[in-house]
Protein backbone atom coordinates (compact mmCIF):
# COMPACT_ATOMS: atom_id res chain seq x y z
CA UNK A 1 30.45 -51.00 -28.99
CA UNK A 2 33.14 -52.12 -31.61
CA UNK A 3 36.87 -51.45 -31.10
CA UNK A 4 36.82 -49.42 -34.20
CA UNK A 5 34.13 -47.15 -32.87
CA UNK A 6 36.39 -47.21 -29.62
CA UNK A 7 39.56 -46.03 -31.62
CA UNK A 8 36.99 -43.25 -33.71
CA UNK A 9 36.25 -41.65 -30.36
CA UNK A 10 39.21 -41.68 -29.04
CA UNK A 11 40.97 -40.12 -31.87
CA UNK A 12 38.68 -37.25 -32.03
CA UNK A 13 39.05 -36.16 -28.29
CA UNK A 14 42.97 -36.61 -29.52
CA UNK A 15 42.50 -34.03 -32.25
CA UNK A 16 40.73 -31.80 -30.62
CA UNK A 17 42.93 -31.79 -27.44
CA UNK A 18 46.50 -31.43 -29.69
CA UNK A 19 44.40 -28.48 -31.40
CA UNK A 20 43.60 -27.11 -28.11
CA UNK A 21 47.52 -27.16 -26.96
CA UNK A 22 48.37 -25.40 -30.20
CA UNK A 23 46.38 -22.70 -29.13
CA UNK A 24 47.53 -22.55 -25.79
CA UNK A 25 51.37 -22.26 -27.12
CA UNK A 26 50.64 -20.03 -29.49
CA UNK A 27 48.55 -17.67 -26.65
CA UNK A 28 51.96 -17.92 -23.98
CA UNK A 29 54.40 -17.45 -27.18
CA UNK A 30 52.34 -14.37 -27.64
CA UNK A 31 51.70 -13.23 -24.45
CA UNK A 32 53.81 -10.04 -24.76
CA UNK A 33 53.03 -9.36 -28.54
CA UNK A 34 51.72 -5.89 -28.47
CA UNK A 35 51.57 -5.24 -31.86
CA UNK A 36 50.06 -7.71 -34.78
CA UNK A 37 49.62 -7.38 -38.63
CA UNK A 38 45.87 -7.22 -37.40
CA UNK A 39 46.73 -3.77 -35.30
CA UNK A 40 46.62 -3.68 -31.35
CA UNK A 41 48.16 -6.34 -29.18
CA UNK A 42 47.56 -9.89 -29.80
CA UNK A 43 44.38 -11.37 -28.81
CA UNK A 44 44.12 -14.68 -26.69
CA UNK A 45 42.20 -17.65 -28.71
CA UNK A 46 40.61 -20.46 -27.85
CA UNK A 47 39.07 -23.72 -29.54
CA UNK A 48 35.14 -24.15 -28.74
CA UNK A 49 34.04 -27.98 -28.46
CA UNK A 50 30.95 -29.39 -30.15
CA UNK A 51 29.88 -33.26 -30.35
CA UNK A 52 30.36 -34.84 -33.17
CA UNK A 53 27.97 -37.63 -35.08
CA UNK A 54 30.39 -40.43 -36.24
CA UNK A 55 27.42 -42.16 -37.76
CA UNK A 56 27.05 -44.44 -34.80
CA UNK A 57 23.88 -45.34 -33.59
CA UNK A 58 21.98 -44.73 -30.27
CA UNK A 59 23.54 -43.22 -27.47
CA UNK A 60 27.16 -43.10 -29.59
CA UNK A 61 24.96 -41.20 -32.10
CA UNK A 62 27.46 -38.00 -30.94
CA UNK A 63 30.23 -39.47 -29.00
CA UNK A 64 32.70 -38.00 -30.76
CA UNK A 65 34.20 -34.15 -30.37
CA UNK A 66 35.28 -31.64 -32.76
CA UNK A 67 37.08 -27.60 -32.95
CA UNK A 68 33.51 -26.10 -33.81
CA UNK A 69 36.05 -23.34 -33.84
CA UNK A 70 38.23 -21.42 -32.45
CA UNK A 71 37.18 -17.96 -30.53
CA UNK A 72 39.09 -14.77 -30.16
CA UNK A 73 38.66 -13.29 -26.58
CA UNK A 74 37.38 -10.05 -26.63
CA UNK A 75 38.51 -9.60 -22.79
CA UNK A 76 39.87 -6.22 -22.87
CA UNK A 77 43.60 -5.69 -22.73
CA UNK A 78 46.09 -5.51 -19.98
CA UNK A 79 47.58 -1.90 -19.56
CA UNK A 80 50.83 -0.68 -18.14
CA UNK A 81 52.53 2.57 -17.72
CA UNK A 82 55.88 2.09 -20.09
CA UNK A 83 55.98 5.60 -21.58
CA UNK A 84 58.94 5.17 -23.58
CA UNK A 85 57.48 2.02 -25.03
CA UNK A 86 57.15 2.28 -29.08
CA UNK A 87 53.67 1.12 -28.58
CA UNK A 88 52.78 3.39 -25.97
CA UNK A 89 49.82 5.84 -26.31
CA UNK A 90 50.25 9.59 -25.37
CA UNK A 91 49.43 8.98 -21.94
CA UNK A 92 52.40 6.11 -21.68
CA UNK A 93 50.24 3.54 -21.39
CA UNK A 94 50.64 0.32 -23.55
CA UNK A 95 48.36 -2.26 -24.21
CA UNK A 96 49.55 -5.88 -23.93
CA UNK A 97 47.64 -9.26 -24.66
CA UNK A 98 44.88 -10.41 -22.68
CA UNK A 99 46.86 -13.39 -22.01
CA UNK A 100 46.90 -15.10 -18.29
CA UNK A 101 50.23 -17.14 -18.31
CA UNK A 102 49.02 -19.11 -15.46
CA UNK A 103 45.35 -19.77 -16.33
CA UNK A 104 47.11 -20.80 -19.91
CA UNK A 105 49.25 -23.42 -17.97
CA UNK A 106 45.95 -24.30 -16.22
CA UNK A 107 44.15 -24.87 -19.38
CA UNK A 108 47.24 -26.54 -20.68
CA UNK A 109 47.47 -29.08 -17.87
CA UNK A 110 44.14 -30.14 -18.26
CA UNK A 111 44.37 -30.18 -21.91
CA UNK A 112 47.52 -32.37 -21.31
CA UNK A 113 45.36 -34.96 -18.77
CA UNK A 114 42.56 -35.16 -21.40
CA UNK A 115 45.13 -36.43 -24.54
CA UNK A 116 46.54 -38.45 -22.32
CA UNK A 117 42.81 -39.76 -21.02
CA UNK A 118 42.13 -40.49 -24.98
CA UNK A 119 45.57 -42.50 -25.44
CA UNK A 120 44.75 -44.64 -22.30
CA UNK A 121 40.96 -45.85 -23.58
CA UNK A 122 42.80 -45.81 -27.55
CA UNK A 123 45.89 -48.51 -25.74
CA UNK A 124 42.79 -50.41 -23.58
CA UNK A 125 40.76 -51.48 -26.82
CA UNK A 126 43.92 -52.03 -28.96
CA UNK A 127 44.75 -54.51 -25.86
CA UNK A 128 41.17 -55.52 -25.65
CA UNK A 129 41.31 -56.70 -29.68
CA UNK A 130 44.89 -58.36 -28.90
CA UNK A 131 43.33 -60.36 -26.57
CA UNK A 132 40.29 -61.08 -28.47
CA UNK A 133 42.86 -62.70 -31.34
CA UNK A 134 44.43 -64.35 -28.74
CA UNK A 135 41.03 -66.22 -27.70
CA UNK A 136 40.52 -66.64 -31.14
CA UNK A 137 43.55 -68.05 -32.02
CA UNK A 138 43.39 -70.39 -28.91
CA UNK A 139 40.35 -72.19 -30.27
């Protein structure tokens, strides 16, 4: 394995991790959002994974990941009784995202760990082809 397909890989989990924490800001920014341009409360997303080929062969043949694309939950909603709510129905109840504040912090955590995962192996090969030059240079 080349540095270069090293730094490949690494960037895409990069990508698709900073994707994934967009998401998960833009699902606790909205967490109380009961009403969107769409109608109803907002509705939490989330970015589905898929390999991706970088053209490498053998096992790196997919070794790279991509945002295959990003899913709207279809969870239902959370309810509470606010009757004098402006969103509220005729029974007071209101409708509010189906948004989990702490599994978001979960999922942003580990989202978190996995950039910082990609930046470790992306600083260990640029090391790795330092040292290289160095031997190179040395001889």
């Amino acid at each position: 394995m080349s540095i270069p397909q090293i730094l490949s890989i690494a960037g895409t989990g990069m990508a698709a991790q900073r994707l994934r924490v967009q998401l998960i800001a833009s699902n606790v920014a909205n967490s109380e959002t009961t009403r969107t341009k769409e109608g109803g409360p907002f509705r939490r997303k989330e970015a589905v994974f898929q390999a991706q080929d970088l053209g490498f062969q053998g096992a790196l043949a997919a070794a790279g990941v991509r945002v295959a694309s990003i899913r709207t939950s279809e969870e239902p909603f959370l309810t509470r009784y606010e009757p004098g709510h402006p969103d509220a129905d005729a029974s007071g109840t209101v409708n509010y995202p189906n948004v989990n504040p702490v599994e978001e912090m979960v999922n942003l955590t580990e989202a978190s760990r996995a950039y910082e995962a990609n930046i470790a192996v992306f600083r260990a090969a640029k090391a790795m082809g330092s040292a290289a030059l160095e031997i190179l240079r040395a001889q």
